[in-house]
Protein backbone atom coordinates (compact mmCIF):
# COMPACT_ATOMS: atom_id res chain seq x y z
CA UNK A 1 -13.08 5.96 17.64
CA UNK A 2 -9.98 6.41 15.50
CA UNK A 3 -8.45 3.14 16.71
CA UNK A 4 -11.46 1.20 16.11
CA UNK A 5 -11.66 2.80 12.55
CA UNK A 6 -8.34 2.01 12.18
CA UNK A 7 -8.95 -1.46 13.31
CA UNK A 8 -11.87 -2.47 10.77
CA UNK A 9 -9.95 -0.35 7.40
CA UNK A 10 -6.60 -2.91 8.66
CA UNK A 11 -8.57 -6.29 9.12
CA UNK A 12 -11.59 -5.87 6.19
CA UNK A 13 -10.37 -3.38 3.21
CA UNK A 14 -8.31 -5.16 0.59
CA UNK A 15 -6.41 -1.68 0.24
CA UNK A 16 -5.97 0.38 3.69
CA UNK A 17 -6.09 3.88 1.26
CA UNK A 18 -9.15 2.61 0.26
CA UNK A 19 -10.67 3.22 3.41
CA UNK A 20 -9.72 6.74 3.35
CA UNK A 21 -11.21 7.77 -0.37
CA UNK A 22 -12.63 10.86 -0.44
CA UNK A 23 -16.48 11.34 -0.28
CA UNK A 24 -18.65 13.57 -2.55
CA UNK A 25 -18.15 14.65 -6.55
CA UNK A 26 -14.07 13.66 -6.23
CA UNK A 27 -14.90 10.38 -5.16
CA UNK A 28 -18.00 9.77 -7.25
CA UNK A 29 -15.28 10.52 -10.18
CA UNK A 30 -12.41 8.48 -9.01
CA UNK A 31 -14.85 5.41 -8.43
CA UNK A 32 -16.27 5.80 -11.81
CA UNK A 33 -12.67 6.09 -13.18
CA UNK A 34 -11.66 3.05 -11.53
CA UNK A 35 -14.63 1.33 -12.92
CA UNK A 36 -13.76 2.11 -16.38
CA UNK A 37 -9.67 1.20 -16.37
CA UNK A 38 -10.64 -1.82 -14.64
CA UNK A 39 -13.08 -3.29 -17.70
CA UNK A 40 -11.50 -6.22 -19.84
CA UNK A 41 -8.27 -6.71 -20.70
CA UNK A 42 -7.86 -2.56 -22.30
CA UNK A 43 -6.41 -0.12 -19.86
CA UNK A 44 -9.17 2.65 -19.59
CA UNK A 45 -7.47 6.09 -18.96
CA UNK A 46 -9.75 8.37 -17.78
CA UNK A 47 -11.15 10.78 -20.11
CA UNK A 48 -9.51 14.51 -21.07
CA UNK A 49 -6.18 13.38 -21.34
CA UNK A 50 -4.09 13.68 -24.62
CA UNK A 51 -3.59 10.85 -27.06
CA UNK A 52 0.74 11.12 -25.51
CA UNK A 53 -0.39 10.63 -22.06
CA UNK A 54 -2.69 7.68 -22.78
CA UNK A 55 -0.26 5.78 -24.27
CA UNK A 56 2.10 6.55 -21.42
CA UNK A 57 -0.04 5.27 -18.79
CA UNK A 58 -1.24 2.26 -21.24
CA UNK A 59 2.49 1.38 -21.56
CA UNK A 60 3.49 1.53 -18.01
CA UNK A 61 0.15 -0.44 -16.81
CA UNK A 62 1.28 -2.90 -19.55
CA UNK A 63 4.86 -3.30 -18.30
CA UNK A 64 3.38 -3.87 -15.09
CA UNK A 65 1.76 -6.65 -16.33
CA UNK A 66 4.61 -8.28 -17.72
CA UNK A 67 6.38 -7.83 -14.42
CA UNK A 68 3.47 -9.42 -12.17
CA UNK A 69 2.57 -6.08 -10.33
CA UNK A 70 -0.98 -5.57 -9.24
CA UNK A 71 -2.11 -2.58 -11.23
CA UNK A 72 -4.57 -1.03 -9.11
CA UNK A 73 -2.42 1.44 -7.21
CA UNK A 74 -1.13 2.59 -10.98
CA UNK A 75 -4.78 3.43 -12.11
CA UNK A 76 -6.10 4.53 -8.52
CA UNK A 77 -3.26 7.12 -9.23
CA UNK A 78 -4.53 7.88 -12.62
CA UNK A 79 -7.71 8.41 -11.13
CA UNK A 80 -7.12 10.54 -8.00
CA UNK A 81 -5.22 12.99 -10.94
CA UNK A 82 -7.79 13.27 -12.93
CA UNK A 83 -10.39 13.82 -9.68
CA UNK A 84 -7.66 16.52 -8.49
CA UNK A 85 -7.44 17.91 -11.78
CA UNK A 86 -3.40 17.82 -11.47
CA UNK A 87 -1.56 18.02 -14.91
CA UNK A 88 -1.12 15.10 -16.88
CA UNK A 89 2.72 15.68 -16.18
CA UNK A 90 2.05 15.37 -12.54
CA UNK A 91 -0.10 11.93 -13.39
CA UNK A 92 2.71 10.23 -15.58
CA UNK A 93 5.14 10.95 -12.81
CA UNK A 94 2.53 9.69 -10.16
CA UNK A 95 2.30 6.84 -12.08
CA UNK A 96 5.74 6.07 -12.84
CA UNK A 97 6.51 6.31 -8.80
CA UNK A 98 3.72 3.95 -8.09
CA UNK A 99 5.11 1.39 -10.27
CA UNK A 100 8.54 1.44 -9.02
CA UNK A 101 7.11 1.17 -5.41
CA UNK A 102 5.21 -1.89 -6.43
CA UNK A 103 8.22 -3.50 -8.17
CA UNK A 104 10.50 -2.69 -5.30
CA UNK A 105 8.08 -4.39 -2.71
CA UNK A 106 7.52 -7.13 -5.20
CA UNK A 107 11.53 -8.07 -5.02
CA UNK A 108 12.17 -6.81 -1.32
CA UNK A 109 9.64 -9.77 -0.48
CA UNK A 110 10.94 -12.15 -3.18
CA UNK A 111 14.31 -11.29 -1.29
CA UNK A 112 12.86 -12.16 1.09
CA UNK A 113 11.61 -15.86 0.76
CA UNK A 114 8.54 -15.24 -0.51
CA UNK A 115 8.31 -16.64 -3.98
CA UNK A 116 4.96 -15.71 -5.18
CA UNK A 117 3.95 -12.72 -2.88
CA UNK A 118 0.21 -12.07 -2.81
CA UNK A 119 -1.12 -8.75 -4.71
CA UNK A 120 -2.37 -7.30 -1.60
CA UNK A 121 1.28 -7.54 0.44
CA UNK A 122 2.94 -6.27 -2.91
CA UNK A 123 0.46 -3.12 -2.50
CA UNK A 124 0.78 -2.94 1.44
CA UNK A 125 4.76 -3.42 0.95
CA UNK A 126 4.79 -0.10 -1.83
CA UNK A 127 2.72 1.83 0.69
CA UNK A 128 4.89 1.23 3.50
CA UNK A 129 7.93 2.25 1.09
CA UNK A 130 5.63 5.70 -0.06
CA UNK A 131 6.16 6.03 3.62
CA UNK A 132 9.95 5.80 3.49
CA UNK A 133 10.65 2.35 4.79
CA UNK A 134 13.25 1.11 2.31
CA UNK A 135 13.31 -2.07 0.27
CA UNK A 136 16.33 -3.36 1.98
CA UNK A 137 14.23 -2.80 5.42
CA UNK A 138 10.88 -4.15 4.18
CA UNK A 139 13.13 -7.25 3.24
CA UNK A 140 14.77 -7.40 6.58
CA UNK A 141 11.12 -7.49 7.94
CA UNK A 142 9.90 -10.11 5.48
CA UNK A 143 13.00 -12.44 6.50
CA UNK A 144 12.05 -12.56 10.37
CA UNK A 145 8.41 -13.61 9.76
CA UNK A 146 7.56 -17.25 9.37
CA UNK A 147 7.15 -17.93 5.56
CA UNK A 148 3.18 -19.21 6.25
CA UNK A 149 2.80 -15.68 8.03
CA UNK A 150 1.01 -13.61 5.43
CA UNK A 151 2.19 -9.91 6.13
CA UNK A 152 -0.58 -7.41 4.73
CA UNK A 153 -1.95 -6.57 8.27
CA UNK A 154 1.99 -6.19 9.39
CA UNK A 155 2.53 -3.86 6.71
CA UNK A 156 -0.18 -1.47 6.84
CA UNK A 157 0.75 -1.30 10.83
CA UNK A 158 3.81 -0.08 9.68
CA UNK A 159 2.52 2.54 6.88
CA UNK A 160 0.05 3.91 10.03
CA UNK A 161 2.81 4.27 12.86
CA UNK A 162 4.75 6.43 10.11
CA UNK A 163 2.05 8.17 9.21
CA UNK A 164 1.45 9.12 12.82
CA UNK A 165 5.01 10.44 13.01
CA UNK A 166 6.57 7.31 14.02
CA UNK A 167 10.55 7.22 13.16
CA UNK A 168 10.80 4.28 10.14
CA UNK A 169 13.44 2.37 12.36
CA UNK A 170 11.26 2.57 15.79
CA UNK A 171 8.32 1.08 13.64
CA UNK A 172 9.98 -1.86 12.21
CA UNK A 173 11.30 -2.53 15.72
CA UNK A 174 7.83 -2.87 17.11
CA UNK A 175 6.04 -4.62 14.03
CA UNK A 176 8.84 -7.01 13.87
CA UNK A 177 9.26 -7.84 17.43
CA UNK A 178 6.07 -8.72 17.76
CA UNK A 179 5.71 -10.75 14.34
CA UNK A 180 8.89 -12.58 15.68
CA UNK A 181 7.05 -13.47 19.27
CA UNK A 182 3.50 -14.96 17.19
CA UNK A 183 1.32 -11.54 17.67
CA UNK A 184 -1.89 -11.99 15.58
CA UNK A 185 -3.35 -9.48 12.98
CA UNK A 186 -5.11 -8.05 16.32
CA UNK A 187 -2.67 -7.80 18.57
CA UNK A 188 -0.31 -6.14 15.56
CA UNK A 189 -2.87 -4.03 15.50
CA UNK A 190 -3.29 -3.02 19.02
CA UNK A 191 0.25 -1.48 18.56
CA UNK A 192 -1.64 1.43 17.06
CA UNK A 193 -3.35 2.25 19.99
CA UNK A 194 -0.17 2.50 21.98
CA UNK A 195 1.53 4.96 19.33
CA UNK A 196 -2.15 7.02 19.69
CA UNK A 197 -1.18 7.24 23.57
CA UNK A 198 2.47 8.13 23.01
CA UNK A 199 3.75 4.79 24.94
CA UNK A 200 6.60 2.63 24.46
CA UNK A 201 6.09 0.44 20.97
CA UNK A 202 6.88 -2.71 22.50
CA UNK A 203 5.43 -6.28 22.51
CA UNK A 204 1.33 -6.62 22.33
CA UNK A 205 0.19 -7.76 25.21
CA UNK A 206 -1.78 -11.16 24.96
CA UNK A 207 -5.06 -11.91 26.04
């Protein structure tokens, strides 16, 4: 059951985290957060913060901008915060991290050959760094993949195999071999299952 979960948040959500949002009054909040930054042009903090922080958060969303970062994994952190009811310290720093991830995905794939990277493997690549694969690797990975290959599938293998306790290095070994020998988004996929049984990582097998 966990695979095939795993399998539909990796093919069909635009964000894998946003297949794991949490349910009831926190995630009734965050949504209606997200709602509300998201409106127009304005960058809509959510409410009970102090005139300081909202202009922090409106100036690093707006930087973002500038630089061609997606801003959605800025203001889904502002909005998890303010759900948690963490300090508005603890959300500017949030913030600030998820902006740096973003911008060091953004150039590790640049880096790597891809010119104008799509918002979603800009997101997929910062995740994968949250999860301590480095820029310098995620460009590594982004070199050995065909430049037609889009790599948002790839990447959020590689965030779940660390997540499961999967050393960085082994993971890149068996996302990249198999990118490098034509896998498909379902046979990357697949790989997840094999980390679930505590197998070798190696090449998907094809149908």
């Amino acid at each position: 059951m966990r695979q095939f979960t795993m399998t539909l948040a990796l093919t069909l959500a635009p964000v894998l985290a946003a297949a794991q949002a949490s349910t009831g009054v926190q995630g009734e909040t965050r949504a209606r957060a997200e709602i509300s930054m998201r409106r127009g042009d304005e960058v809509r903090i959510p409410e009970g913060f102090s005139a300081e922080t909202r202009a922090r958060l409106e100036a690093m969303v707006e930087v973002a901008r500038k630089k061609s970062l997606p801003t959605e994994t800025m203001t889904d952190r502002m909005a998890e915060g303010s759900a948690k009811g963490a300090s508005e310290t603890q959300v500017v720093a949030a913030t600030a991290t998820a902006m740096a991830q973003l911008e060091a995905s953004q150039q590790a794939l640049i880096r790597g050959g891809r010119e104008h990277p799509s918002d979603g493997e800009v997101q997929r690549g910062a995740a994968a760094i949250a999860r301590g694969t480095t820029s310098a690797q995620l460009e590594a990975l982004v070199r050995q993949t065909p430049s037609e290959r889009r790599l948002e599938v790839a990447f959020d293998v590689l965030t779940e195999l660390t997540a499961r306790g999967i050393p960085v290095d082994r993971a890149l070994v068996a996302v990249g071999g198999n990118l490098s020998r034509g896998a498909s988004d379902g046979q990357l996929v697949s790989i997840l299952g094999t980390a679930q049984t505590g197998l070798h990582l190696g090449a998907a097998r094809k149908p």
